[in-house]
PDB file of N, CA and C in Angstrom:
ATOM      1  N   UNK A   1      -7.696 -11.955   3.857  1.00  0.00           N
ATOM      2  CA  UNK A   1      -7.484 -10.714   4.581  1.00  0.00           C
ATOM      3  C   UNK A   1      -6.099 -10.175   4.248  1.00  0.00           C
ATOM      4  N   UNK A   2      -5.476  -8.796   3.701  1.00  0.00           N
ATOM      5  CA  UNK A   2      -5.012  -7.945   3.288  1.00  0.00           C
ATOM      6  C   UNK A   2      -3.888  -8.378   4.633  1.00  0.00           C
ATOM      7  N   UNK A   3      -3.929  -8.178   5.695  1.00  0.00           N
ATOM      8  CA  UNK A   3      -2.937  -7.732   7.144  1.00  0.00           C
ATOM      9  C   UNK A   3      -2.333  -9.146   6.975  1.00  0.00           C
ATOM     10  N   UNK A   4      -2.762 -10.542   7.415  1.00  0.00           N
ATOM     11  CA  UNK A   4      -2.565 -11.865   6.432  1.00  0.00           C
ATOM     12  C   UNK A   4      -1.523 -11.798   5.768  1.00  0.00           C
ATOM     13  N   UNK A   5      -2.472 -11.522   4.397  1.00  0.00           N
ATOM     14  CA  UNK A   5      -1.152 -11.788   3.552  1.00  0.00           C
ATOM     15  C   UNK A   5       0.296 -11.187   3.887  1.00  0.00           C
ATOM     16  N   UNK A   6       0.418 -10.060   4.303  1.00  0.00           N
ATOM     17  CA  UNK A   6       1.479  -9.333   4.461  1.00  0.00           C
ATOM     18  C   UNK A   6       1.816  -9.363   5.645  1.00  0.00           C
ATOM     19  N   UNK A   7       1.267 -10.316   6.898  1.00  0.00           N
ATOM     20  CA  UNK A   7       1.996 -10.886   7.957  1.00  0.00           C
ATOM     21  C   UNK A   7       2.488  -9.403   8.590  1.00  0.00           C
ATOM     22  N   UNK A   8       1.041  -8.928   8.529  1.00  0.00           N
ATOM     23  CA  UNK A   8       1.361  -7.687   9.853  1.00  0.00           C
ATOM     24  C   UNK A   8      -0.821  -7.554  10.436  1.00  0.00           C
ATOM     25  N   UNK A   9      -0.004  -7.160  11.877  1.00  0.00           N
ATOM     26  CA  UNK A   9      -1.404  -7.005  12.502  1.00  0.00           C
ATOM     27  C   UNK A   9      -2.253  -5.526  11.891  1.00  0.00           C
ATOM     28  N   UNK A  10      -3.703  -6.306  12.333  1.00  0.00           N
ATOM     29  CA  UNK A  10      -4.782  -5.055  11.712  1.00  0.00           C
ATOM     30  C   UNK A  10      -4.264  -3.732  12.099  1.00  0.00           C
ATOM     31  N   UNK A  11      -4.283  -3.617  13.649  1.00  0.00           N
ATOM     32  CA  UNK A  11      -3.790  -2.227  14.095  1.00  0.00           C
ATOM     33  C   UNK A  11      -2.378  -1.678  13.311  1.00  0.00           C
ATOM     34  N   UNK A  12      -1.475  -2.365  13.172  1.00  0.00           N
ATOM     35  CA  UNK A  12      -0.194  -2.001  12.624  1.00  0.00           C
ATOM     36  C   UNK A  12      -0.719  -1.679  10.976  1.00  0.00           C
ATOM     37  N   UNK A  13      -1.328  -2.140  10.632  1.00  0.00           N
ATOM     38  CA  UNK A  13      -1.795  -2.254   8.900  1.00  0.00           C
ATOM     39  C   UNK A  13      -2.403  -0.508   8.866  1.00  0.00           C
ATOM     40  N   UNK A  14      -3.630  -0.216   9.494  1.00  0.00           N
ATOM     41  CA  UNK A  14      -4.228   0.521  10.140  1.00  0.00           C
ATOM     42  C   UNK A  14      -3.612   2.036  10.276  1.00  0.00           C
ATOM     43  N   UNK A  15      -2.628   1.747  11.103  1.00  0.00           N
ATOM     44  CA  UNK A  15      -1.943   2.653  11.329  1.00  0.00           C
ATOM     45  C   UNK A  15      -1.015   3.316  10.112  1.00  0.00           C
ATOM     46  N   UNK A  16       0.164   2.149   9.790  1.00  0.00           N
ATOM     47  CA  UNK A  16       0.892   2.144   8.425  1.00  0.00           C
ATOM     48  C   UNK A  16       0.057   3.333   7.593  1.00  0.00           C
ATOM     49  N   UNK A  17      -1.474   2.912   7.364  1.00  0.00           N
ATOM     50  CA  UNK A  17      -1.917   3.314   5.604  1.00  0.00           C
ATOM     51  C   UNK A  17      -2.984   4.580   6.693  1.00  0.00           C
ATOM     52  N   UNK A  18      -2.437   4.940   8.019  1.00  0.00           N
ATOM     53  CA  UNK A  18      -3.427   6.612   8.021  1.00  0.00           C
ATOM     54  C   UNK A  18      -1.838   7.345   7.695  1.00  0.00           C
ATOM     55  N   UNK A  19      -0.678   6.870   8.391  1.00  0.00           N
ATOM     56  CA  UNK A  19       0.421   8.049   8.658  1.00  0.00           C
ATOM     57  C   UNK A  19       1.031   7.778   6.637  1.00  0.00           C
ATOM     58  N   UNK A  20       0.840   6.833   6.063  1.00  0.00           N
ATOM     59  CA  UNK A  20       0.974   7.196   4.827  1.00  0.00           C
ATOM     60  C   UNK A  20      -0.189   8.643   4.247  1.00  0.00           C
ATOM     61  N   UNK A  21      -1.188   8.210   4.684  1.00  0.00           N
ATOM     62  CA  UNK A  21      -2.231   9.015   4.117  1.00  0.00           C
ATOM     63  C   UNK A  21      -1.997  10.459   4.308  1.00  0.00           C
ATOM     64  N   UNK A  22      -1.419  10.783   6.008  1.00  0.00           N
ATOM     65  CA  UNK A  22      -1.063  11.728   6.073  1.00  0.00           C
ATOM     66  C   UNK A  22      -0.091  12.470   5.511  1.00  0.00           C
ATOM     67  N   UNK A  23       1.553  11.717   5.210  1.00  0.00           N
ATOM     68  CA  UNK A  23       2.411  11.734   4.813  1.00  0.00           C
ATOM     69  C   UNK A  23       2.107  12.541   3.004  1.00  0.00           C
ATOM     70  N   UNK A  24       1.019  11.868   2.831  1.00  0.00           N
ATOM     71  CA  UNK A  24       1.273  12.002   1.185  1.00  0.00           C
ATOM     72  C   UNK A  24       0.011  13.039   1.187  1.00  0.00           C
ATOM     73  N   UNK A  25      -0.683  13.352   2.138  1.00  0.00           N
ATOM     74  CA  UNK A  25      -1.632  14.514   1.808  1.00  0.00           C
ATOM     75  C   UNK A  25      -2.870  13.936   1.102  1.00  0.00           C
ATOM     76  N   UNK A  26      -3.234  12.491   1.084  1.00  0.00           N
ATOM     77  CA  UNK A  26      -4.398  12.120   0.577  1.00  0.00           C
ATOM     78  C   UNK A  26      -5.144  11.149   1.422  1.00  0.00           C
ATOM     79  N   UNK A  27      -6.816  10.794   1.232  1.00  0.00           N
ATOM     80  CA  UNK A  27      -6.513   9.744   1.626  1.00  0.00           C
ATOM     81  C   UNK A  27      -7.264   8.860   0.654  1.00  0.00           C
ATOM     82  N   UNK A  28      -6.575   7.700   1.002  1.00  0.00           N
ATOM     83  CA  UNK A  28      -6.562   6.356   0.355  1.00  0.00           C
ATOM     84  C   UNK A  28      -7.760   5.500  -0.029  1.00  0.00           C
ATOM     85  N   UNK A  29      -8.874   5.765   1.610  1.00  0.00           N
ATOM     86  CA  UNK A  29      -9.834   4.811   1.771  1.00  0.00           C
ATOM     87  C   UNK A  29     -10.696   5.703   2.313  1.00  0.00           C
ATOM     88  N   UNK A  30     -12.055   4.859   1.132  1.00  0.00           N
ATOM     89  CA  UNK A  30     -13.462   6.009   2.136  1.00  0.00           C
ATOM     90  C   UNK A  30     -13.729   4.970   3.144  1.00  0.00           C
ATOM     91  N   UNK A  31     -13.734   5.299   4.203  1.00  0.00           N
ATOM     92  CA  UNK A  31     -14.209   3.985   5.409  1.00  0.00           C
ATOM     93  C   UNK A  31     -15.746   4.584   5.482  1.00  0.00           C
ATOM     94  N   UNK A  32     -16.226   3.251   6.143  1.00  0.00           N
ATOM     95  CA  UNK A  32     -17.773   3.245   6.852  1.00  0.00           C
ATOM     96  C   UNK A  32     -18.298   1.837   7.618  1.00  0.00           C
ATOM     97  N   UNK A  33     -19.179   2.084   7.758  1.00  0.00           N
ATOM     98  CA  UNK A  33     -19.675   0.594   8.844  1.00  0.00           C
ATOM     99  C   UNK A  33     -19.711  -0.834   7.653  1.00  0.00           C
ATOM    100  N   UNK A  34     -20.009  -0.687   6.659  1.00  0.00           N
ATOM    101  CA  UNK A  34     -19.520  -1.526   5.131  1.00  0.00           C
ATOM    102  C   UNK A  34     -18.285  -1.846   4.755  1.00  0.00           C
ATOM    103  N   UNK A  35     -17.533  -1.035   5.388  1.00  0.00           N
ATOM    104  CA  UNK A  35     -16.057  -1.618   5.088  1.00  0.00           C
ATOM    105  C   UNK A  35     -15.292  -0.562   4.592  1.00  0.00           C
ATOM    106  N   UNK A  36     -14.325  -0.715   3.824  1.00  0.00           N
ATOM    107  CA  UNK A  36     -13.395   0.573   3.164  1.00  0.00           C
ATOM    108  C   UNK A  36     -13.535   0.468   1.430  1.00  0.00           C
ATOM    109  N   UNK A  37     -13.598   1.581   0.789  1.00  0.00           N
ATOM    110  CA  UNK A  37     -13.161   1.390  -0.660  1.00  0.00           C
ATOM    111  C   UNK A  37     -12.428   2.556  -1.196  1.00  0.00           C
ATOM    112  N   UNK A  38     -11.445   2.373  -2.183  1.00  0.00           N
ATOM    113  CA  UNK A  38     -10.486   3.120  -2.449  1.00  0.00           C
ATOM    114  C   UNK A  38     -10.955   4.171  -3.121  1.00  0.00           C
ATOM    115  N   UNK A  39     -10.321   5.690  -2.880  1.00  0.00           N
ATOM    116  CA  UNK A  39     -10.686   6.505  -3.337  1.00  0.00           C
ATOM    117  C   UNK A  39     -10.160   6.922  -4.695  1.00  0.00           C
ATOM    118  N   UNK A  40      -9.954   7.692  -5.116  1.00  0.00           N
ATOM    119  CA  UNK A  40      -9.578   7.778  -6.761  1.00  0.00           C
ATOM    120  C   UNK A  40      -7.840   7.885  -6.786  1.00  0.00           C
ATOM    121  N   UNK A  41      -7.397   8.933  -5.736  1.00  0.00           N
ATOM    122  CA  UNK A  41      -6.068   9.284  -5.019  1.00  0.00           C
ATOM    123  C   UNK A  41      -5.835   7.559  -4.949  1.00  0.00           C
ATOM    124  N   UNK A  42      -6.405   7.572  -3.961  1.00  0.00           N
ATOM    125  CA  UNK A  42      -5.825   5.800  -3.809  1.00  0.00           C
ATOM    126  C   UNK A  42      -5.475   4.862  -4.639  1.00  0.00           C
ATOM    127  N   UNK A  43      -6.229   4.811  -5.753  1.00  0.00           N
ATOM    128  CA  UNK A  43      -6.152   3.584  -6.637  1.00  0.00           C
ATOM    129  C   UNK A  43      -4.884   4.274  -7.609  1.00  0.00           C
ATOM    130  N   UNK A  44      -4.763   5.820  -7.839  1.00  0.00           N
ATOM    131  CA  UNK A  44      -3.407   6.121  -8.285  1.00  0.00           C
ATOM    132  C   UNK A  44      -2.124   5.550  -7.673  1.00  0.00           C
ATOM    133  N   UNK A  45      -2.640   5.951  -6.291  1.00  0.00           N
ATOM    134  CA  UNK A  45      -1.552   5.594  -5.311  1.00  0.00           C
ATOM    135  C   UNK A  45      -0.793   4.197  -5.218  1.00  0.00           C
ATOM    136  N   UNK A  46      -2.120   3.522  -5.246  1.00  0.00           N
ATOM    137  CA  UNK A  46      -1.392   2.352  -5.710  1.00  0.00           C
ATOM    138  C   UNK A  46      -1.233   1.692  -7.308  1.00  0.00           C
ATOM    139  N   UNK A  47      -1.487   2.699  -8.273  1.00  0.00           N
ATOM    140  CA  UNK A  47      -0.757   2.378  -9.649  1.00  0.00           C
ATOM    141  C   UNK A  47       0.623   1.923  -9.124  1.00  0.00           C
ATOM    142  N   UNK A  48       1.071   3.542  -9.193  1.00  0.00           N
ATOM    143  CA  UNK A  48       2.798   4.054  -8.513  1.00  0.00           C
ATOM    144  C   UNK A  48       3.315   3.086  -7.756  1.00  0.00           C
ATOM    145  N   UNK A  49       2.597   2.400  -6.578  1.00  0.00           N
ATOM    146  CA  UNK A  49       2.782   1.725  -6.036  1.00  0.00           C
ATOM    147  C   UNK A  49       3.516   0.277  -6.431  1.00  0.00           C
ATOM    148  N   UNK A  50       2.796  -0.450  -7.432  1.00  0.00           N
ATOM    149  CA  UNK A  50       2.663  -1.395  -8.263  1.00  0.00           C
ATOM    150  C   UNK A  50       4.169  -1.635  -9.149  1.00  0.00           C
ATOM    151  N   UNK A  51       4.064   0.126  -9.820  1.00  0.00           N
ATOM    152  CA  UNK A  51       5.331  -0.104 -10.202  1.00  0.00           C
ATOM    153  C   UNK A  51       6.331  -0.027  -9.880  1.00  0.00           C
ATOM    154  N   UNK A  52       6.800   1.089  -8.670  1.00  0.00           N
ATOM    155  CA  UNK A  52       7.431   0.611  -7.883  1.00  0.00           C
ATOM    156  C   UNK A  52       7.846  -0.283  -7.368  1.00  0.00           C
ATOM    157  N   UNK A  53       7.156  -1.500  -7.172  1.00  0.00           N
ATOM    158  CA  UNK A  53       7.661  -3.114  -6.702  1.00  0.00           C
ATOM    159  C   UNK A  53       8.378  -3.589  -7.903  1.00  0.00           C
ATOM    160  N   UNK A  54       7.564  -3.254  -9.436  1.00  0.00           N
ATOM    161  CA  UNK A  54       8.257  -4.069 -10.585  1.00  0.00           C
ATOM    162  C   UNK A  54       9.248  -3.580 -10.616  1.00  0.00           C
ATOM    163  N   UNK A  55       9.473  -2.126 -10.206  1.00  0.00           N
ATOM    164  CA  UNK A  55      10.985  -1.953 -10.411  1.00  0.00           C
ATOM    165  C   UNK A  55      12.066  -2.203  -9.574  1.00  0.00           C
ATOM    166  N   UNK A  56      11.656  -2.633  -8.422  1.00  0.00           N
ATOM    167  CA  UNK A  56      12.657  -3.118  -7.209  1.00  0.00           C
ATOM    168  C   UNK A  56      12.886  -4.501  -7.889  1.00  0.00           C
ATOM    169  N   UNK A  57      12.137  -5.272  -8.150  1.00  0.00           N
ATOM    170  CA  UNK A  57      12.083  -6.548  -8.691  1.00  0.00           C
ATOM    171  C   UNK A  57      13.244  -6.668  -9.620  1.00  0.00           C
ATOM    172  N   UNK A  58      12.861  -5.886 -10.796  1.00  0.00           N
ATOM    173  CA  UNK A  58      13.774  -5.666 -11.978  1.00  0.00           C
ATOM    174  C   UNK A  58      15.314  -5.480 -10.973  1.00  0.00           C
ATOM    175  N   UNK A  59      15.410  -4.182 -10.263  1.00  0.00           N
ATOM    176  CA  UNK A  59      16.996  -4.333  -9.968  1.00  0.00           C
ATOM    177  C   UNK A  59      17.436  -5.181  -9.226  1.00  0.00           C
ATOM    178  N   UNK A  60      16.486  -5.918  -8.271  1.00  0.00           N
ATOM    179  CA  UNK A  60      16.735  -6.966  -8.253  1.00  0.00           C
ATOM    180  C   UNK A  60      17.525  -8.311  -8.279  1.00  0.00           C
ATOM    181  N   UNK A  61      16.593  -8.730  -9.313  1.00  0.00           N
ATOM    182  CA  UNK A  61      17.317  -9.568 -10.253  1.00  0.00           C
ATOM    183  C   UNK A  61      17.974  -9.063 -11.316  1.00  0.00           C
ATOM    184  N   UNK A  62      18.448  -7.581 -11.392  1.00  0.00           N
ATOM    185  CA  UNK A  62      19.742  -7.536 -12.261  1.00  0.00           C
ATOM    186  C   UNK A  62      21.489  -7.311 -11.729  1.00  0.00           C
ATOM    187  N   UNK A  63      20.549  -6.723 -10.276  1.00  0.00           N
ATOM    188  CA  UNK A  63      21.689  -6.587  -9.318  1.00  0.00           C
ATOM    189  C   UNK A  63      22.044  -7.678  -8.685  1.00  0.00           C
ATOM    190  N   UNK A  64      21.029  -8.555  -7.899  1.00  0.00           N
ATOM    191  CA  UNK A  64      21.413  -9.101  -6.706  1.00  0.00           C
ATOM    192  C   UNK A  64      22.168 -10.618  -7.265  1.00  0.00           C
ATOM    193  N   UNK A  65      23.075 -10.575  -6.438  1.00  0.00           N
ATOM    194  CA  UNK A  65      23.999 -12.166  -7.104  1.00  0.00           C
ATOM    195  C   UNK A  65      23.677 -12.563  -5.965  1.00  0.00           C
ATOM    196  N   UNK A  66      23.367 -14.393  -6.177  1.00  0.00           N
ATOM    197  CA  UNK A  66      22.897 -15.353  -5.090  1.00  0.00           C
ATOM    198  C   UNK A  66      23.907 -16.172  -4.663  1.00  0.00           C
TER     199      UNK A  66
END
């Protein structure tokens, strides 16, 4: 489970990815009684997303002294 891994509750998870959705003018997930699957916006969304982390990563470890 997605909320799990990232050690936040469903409702908080929930919430997080509608006021993103709103925020960014798309949304993310087609919901239904089956569950959720990502919409086309979405799976961009989280390209960007993706790299965004590699690049926090990268400065990172080029910035951060331990």
């Amino acid at each position: 489970m997605l909320s799990a891994a990232v050690r936040i509750s469903q409702p908080s998870l929930s919430a997080a990815i509608k006021n993103l959705e709103e925020e960014m003018g798309v949304t993310i997930f087609v919901r239904s009684n089956k569950g959720i699957v990502p919409t086309r916006d979405g799976e961009e969304l989280l390209s960007y997303a993706r790299m965004l982390l590699e690049q926090a990563e990268i400065m990172k470890e080029r910035f951060v002294k331990d």
